[in-house]
PDB file of N, CA and C in Angstrom:
ATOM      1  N   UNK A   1       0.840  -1.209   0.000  1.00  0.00           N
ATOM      2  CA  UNK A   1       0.000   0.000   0.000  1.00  0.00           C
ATOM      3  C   UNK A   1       0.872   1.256   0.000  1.00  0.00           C
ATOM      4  N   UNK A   2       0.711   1.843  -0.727  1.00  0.00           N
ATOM      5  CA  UNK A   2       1.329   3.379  -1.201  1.00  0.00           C
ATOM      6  C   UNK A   2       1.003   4.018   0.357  1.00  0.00           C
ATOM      7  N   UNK A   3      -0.055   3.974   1.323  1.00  0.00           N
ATOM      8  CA  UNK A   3       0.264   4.938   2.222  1.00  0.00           C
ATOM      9  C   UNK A   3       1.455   4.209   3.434  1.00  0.00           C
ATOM     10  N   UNK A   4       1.156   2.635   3.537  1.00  0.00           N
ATOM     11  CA  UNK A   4       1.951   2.432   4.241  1.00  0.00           C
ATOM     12  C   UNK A   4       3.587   2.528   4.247  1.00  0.00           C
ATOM     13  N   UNK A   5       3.806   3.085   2.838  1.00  0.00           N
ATOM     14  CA  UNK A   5       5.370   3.525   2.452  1.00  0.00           C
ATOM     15  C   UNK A   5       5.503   4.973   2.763  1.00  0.00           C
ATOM     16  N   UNK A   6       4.425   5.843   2.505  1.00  0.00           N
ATOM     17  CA  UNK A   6       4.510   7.348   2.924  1.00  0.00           C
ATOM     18  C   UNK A   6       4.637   7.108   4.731  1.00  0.00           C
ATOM     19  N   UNK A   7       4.201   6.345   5.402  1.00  0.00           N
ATOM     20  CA  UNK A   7       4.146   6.173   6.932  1.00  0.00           C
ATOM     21  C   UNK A   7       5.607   6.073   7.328  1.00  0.00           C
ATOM     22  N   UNK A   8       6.304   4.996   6.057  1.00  0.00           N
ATOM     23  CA  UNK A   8       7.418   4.396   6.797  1.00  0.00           C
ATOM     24  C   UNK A   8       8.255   5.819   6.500  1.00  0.00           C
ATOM     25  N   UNK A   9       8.171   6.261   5.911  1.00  0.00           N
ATOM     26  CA  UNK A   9       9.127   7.768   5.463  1.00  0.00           C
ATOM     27  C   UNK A   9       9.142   8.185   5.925  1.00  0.00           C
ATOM     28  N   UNK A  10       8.071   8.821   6.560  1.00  0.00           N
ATOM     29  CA  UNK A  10       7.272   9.463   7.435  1.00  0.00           C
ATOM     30  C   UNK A  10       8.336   9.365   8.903  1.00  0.00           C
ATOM     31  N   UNK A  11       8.042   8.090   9.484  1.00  0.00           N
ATOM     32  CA  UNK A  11       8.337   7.650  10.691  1.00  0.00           C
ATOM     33  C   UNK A  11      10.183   7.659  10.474  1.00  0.00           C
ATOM     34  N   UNK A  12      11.011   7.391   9.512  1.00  0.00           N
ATOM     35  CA  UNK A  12      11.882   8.063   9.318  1.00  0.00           C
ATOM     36  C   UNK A  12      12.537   9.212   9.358  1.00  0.00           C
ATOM     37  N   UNK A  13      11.974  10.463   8.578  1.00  0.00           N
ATOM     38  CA  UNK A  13      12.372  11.479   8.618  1.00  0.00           C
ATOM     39  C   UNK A  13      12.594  12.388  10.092  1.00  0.00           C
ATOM     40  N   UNK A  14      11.038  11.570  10.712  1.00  0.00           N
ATOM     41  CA  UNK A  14      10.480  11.848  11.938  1.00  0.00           C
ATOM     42  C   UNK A  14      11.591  11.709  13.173  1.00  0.00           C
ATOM     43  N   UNK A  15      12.411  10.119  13.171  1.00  0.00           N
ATOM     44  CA  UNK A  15      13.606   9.957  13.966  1.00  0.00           C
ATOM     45  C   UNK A  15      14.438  10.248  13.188  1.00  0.00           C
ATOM     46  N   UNK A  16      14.820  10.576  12.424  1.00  0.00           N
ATOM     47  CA  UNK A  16      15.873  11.303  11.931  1.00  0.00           C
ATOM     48  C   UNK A  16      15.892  12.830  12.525  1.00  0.00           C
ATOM     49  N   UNK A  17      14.981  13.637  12.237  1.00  0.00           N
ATOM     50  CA  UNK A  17      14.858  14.782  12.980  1.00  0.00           C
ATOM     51  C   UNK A  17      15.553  14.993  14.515  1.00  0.00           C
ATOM     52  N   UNK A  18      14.286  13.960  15.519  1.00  0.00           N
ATOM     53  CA  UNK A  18      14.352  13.471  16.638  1.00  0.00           C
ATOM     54  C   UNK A  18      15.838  13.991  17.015  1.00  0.00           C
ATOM     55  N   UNK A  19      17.213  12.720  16.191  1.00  0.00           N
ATOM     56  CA  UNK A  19      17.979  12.597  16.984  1.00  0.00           C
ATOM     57  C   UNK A  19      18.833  13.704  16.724  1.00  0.00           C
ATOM     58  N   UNK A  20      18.631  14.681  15.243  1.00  0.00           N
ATOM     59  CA  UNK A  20      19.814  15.702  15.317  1.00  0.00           C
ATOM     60  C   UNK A  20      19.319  16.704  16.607  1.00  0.00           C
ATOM     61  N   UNK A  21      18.182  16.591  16.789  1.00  0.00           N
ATOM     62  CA  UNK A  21      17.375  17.601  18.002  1.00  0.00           C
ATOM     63  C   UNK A  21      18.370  17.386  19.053  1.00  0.00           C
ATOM     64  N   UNK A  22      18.114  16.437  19.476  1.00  0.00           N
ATOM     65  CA  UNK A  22      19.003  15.465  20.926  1.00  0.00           C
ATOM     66  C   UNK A  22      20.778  15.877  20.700  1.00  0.00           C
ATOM     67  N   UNK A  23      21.231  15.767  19.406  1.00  0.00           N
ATOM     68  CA  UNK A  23      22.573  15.733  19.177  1.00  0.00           C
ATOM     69  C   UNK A  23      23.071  17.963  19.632  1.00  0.00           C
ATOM     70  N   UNK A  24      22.224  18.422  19.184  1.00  0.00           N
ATOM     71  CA  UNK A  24      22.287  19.940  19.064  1.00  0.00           C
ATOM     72  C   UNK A  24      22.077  20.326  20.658  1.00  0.00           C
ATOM     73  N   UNK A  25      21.352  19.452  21.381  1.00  0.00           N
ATOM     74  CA  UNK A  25      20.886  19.432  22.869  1.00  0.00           C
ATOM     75  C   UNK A  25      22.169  19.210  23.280  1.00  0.00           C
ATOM     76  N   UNK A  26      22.204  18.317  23.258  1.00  0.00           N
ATOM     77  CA  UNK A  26      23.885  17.187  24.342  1.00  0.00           C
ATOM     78  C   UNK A  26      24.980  18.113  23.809  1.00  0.00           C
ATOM     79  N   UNK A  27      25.216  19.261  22.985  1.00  0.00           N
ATOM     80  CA  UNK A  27      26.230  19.885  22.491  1.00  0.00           C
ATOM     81  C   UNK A  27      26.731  20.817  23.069  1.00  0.00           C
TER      82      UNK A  27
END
């Protein structure tokens, strides 16, 4: 299903974000 690939991207980009957040924090 085409949305469940936009989800997984989704949920990617999402922890991807996440951890530069955390990395810019701990800095």
């Amino acid at each position: 299903m085409k949305y469940d690939v936009f989800t997984v991207l989704w949920d990617e980009r999402w922890l991807g974000t996440m951890a530069q957040l955390q990395e810019e924090i701990s800095r």
